[in-house]
Protein backbone atom coordinates (compact mmCIF):
# COMPACT_ATOMS: atom_id res chain seq x y z
CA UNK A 1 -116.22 18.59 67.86
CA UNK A 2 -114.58 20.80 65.26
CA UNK A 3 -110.74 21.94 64.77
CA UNK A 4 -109.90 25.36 62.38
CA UNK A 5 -108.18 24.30 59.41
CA UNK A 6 -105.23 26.16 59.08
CA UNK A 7 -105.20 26.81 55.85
CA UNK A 8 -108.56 28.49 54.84
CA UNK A 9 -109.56 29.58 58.52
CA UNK A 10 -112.74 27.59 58.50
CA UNK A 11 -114.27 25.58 61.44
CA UNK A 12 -114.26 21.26 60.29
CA UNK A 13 -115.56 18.63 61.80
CA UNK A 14 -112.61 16.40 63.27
CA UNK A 15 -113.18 13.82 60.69
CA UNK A 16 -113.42 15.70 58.10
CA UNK A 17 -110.34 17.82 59.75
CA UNK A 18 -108.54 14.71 59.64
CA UNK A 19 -109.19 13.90 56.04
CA UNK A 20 -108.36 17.53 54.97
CA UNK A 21 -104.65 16.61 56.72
CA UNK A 22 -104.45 13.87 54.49
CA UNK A 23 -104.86 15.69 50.91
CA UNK A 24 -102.20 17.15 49.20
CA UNK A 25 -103.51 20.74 48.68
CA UNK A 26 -105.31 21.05 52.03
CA UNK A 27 -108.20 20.93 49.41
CA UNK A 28 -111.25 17.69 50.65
CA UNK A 29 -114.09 19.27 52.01
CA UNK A 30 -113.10 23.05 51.23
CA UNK A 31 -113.46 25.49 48.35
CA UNK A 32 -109.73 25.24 46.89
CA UNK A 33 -110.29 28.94 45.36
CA UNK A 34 -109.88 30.05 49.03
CA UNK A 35 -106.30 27.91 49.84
CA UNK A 36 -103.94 30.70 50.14
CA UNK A 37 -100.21 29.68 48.99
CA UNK A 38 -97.22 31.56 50.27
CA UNK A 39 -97.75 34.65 47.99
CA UNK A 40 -100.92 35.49 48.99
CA UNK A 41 -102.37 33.35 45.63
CA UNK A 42 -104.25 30.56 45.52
CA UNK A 43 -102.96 27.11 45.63
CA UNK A 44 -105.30 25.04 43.16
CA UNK A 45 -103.38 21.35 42.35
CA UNK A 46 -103.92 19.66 39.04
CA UNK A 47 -106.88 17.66 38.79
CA UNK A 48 -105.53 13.29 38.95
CA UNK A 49 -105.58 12.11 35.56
CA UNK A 50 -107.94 9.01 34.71
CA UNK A 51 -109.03 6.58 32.13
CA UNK A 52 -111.74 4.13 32.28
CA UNK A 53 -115.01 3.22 30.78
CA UNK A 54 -118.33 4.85 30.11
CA UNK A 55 -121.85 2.72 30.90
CA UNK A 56 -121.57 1.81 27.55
CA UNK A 57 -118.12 0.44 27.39
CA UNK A 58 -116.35 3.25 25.28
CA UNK A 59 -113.42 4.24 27.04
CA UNK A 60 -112.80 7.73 28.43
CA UNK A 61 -110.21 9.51 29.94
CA UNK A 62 -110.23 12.73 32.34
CA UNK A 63 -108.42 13.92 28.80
CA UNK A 64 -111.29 13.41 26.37
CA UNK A 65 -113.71 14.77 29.14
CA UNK A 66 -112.48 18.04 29.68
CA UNK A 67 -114.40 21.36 28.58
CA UNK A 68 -112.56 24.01 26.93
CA UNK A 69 -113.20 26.15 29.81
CA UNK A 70 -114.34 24.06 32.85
CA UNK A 71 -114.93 20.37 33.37
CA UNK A 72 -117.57 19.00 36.05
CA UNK A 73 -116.95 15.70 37.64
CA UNK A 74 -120.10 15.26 39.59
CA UNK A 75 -118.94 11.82 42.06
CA UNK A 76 -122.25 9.31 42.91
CA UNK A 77 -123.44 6.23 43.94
CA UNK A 78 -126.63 4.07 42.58
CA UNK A 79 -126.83 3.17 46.50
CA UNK A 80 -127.08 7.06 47.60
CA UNK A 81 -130.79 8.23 48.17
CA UNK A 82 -129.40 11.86 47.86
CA UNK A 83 -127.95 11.17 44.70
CA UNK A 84 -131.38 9.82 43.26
CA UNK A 85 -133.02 13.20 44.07
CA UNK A 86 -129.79 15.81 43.43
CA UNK A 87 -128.27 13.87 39.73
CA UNK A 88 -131.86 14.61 37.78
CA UNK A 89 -130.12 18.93 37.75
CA UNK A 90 -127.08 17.37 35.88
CA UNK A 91 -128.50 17.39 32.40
CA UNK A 92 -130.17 20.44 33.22
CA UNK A 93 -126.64 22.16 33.97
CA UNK A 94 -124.95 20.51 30.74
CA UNK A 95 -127.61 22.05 29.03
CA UNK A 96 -127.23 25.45 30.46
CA UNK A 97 -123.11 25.44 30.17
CA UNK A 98 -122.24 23.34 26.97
CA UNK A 99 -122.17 25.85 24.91
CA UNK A 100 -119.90 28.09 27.41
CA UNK A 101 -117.16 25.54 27.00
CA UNK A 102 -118.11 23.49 30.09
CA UNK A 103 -118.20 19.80 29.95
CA UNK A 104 -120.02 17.38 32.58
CA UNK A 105 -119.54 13.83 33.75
CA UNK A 106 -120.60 11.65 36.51
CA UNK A 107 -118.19 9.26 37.89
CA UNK A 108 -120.25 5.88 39.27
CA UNK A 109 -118.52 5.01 42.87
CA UNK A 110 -119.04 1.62 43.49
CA UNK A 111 -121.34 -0.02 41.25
CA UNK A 112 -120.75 -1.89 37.45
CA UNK A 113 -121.78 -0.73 34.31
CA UNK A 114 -124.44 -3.43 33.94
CA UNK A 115 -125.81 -2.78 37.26
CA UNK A 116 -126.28 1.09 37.30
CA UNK A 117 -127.00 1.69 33.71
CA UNK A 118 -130.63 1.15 34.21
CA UNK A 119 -130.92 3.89 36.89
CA UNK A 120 -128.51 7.08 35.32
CA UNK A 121 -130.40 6.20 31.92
CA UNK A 122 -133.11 7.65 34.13
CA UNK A 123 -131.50 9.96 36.14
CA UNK A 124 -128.44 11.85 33.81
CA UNK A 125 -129.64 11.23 29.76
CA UNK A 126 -127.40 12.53 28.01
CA UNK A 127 -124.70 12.46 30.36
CA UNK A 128 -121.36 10.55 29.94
CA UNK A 129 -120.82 8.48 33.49
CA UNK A 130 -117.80 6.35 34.20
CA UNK A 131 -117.92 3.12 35.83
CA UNK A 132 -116.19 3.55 38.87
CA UNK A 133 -116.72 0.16 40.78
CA UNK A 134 -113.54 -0.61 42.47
CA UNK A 135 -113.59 3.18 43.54
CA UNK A 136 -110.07 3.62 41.74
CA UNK A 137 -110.90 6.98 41.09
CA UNK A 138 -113.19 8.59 43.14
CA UNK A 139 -111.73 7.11 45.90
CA UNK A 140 -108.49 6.42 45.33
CA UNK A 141 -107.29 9.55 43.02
CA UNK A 142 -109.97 12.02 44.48
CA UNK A 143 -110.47 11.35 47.91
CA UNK A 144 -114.21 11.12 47.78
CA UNK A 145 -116.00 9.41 50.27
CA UNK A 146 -119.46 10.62 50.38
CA UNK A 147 -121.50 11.43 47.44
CA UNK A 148 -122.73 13.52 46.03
CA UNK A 149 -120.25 15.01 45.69
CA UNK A 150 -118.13 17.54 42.84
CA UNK A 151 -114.93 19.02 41.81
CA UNK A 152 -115.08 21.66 39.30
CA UNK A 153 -111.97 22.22 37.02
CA UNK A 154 -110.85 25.47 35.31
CA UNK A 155 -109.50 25.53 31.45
CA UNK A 156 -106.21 24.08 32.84
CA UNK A 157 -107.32 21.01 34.44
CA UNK A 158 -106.83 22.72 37.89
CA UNK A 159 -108.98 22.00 40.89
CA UNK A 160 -111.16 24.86 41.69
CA UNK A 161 -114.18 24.18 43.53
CA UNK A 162 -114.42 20.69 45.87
CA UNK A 163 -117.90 20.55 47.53
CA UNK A 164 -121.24 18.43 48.29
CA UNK A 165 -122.89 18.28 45.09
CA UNK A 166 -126.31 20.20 45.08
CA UNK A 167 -127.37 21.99 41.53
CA UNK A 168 -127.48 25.62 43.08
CA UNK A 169 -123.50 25.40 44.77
CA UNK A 170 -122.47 23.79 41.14
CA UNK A 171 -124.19 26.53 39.05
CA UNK A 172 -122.22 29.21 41.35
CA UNK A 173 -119.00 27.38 40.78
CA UNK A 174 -119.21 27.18 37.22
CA UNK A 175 -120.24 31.07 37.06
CA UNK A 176 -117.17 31.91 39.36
CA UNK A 177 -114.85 30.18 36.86
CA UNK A 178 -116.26 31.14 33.85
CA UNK A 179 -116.04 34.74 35.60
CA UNK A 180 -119.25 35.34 35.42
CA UNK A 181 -119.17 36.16 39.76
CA UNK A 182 -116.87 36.75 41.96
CA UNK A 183 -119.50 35.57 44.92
CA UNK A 184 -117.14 33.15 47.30
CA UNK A 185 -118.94 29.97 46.77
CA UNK A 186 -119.91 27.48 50.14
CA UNK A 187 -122.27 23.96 49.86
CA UNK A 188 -125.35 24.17 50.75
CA UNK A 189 -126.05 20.93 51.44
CA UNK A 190 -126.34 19.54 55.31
CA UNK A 191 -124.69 16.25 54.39
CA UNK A 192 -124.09 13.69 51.56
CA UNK A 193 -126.38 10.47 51.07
């Protein structure tokens, strides 16, 4: 069963219907570019703020993470078979984008340092992750549920893409706010792990 969300038009699950309801923006589980505000615009919130700690116990912040021109929180789980196939693109995409002004992190939902460190070593090198094990921020800040998942930021911290993380959708985001494309950008993906 599926209602029309009111604000972007598209066809949602009920669940996910329901969820959208309970975000600010009208933004979980849509492509915030496509919210229109009251002047025809687009209503993009600020990203929530964090601090925490990466794998390796330096502390981070949402702050000292961001790109000069767009930040990519990818959101994952060390329990998540998905994730073990989908999180090897990450350091592929840092690759591609540092240099554009485009920083990437993966936030750990659910698990300790100690415990996933063994696995992202393998699957994101290179990669900054924050521990994320009592879900205070994927959860609580970003309303993530199912990973993978990613929100893509513009230069000022703003929320512009919200989708199921797959390498292709995140590549298309990251050219759309770079303005590389103007190509409306929609997940791919059939379902989070």
């Amino acid at each position: 069963m599926s209602k029309r969300n009111s604000l972007t038009g598209r066809r949602l699950p009920t669940s996910a219907f329901a969820m959208l309801a309970l975000c600010l923006a009208g933004c979980f589980m849509t492509d915030c570019q496509n919210v229109p505000n009251q002047a025809g615009g687009a209503v993009r919130p600020l990203a929530p703020g964090f601090s925490g700690f990466d794998l390796n116990g330096a502390a981070v912040s949402l702050d000292t993470l961001r790109g000069d021109k767009a930040t990519l929180l990818v959101f994952s789980s060390i329990t998540c078979p998905t994730c073990e196939k989908t999180l090897p693109s990450v350091p592929k995409i840092k690759k591609d984008f540092v240099d554009r002004g485009v920083s990437v992190a993966v936030i750990e939902a659910g698990s300790t340092a100690e415990k996933s460190r063994p696995l992202y070593a393998k699957w994101t090198p290179g990669v900054t992750v924050i521990a994320d094990p009592d879900k205070a921020i994927s959860s609580g800040l970003y309303d993530v549920e199912e990973v993978p998942f990613f929100c893509l930021l513009d230069k000022d911290g703003k929320i512009a893409h919200f989708l199921t993380y797959d390498e292709q959708t995140a590549r298309e985001a990251i050219d759309v706010v770079l303005g590389l494309s103007k190509k409306p950008v929609e997940a791919r993906s059939k379902g989070a792990g």
